[in-house]
C-alpha atoms as a PDB file:
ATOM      1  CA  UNK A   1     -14.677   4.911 -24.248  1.00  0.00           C
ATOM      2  CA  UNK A   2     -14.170   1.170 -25.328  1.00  0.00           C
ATOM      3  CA  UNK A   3     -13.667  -1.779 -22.520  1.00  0.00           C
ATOM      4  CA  UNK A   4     -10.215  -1.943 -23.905  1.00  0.00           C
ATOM      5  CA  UNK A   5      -9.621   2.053 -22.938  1.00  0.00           C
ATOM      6  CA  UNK A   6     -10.911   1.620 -19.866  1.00  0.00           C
ATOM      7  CA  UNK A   7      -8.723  -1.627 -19.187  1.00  0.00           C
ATOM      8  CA  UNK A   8      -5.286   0.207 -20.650  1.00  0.00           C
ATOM      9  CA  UNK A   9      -5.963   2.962 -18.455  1.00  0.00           C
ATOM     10  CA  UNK A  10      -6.893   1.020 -15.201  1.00  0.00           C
ATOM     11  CA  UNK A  11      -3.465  -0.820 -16.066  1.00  0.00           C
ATOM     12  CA  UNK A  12      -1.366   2.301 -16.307  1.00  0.00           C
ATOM     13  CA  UNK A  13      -2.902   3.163 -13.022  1.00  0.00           C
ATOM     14  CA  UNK A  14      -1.681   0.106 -11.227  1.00  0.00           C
ATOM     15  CA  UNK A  15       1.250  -0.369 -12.625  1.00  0.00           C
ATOM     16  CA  UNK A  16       2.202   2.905 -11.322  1.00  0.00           C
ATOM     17  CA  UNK A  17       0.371   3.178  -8.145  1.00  0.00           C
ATOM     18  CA  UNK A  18       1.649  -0.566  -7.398  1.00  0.00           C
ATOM     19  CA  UNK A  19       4.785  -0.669  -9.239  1.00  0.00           C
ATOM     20  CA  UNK A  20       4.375  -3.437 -11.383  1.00  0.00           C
ATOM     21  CA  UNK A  21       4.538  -4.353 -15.282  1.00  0.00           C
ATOM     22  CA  UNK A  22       1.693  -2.989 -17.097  1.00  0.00           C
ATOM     23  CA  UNK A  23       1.857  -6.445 -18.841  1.00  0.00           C
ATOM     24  CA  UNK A  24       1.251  -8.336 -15.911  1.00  0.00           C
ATOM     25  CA  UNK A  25      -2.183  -6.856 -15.221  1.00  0.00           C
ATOM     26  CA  UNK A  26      -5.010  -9.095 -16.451  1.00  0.00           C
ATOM     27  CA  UNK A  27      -9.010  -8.733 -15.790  1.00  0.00           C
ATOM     28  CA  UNK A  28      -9.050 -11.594 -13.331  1.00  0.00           C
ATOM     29  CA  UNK A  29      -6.337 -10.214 -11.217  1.00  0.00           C
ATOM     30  CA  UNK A  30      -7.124  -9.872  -7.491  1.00  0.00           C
ATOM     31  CA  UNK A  31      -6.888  -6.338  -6.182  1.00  0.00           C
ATOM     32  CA  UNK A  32      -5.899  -7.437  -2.522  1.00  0.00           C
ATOM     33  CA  UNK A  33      -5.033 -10.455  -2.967  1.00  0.00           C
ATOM     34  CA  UNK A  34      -2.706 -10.005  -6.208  1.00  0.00           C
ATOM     35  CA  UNK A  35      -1.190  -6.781  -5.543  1.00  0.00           C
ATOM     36  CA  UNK A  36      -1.516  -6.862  -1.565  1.00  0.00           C
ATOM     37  CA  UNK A  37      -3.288  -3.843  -1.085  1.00  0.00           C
ATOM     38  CA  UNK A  38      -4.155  -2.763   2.352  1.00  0.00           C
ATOM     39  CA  UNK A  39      -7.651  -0.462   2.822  1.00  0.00           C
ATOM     40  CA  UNK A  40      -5.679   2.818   2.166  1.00  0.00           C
ATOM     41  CA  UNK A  41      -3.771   1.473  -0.966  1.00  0.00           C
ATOM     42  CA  UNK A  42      -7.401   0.777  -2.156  1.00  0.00           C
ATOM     43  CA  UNK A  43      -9.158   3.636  -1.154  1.00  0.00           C
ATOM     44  CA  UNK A  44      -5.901   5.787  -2.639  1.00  0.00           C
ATOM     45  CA  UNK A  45      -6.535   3.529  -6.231  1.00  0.00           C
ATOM     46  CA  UNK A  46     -10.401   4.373  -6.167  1.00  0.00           C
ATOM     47  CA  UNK A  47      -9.948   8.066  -5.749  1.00  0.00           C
ATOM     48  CA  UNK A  48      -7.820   7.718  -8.607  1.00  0.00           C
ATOM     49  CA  UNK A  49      -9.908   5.785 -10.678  1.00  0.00           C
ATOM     50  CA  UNK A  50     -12.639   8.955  -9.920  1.00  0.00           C
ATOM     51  CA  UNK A  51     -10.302  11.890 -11.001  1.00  0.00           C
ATOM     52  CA  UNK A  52      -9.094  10.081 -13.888  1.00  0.00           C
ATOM     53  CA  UNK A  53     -12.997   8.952 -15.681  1.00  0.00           C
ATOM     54  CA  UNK A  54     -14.553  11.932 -13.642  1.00  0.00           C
ATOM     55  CA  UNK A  55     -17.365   9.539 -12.311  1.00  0.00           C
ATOM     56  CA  UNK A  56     -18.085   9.127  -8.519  1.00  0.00           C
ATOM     57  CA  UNK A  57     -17.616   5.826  -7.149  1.00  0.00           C
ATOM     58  CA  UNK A  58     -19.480   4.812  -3.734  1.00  0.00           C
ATOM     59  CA  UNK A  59     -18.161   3.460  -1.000  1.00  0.00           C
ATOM     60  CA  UNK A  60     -20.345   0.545  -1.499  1.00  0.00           C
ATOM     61  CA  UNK A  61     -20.006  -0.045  -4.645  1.00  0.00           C
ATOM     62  CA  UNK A  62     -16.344   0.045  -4.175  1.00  0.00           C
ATOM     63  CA  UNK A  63     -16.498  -2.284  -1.614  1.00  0.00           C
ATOM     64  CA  UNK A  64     -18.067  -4.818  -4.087  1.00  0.00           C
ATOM     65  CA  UNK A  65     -15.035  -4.549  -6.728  1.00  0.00           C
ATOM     66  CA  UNK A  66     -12.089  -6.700  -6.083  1.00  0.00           C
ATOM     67  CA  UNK A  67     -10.564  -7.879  -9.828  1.00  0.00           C
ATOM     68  CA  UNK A  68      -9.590  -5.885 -12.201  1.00  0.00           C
ATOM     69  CA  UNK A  69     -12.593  -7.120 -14.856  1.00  0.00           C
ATOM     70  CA  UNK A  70     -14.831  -5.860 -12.291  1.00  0.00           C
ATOM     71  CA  UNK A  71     -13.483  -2.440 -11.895  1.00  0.00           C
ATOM     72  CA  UNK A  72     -13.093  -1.935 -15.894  1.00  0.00           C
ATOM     73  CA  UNK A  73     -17.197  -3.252 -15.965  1.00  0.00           C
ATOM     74  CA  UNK A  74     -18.280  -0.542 -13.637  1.00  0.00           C
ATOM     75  CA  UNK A  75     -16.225   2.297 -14.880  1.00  0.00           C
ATOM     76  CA  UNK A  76     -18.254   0.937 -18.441  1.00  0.00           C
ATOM     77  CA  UNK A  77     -20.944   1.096 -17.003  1.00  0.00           C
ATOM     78  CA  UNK A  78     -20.905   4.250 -15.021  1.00  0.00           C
ATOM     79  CA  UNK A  79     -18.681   6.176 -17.526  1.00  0.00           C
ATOM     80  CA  UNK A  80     -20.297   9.956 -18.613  1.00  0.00           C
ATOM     81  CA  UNK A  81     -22.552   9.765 -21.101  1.00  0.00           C
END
């Protein structure tokens, strides 16, 4: 799966799961601090992000992502080979 797969699907997930424009999403956009996500929203969005490219995501590692870019680089990165 291309970066740009990855990205469109990340999108459709937080456009839904945050109820914004799909459009509006962008790789530099904050995940707390742009969509105001509290610690459940996040951990709700990561769980997600596991079911949906069927690769486990630590805790830590989670901790670490907070744009967009970053979460589409470690899904790449961690996607089933």
């Amino acid at each position: 799966m291309t970066k740009e797969e990855i990205f469109n699907k990340i999108a459709a997930i937080i456009a839904d799961r945050f109820e914004i424009d799909q459009s509006k999403v962008t790789n530099e956009m904050n995940l707390q601090k742009d969509l105001d996500a509290d610690s459940i929203d996040f951990v709700e969005f990561v769980l997600e992000l596991e079911d949906t490219f069927g690769s486990e995501i630590s805790d830590e590692d989670a901790e670490k992502l907070s744009t967009v870019g970053e979460v589409v680089d470690y899904v790449a990165a961690h996607q089933a080979k």
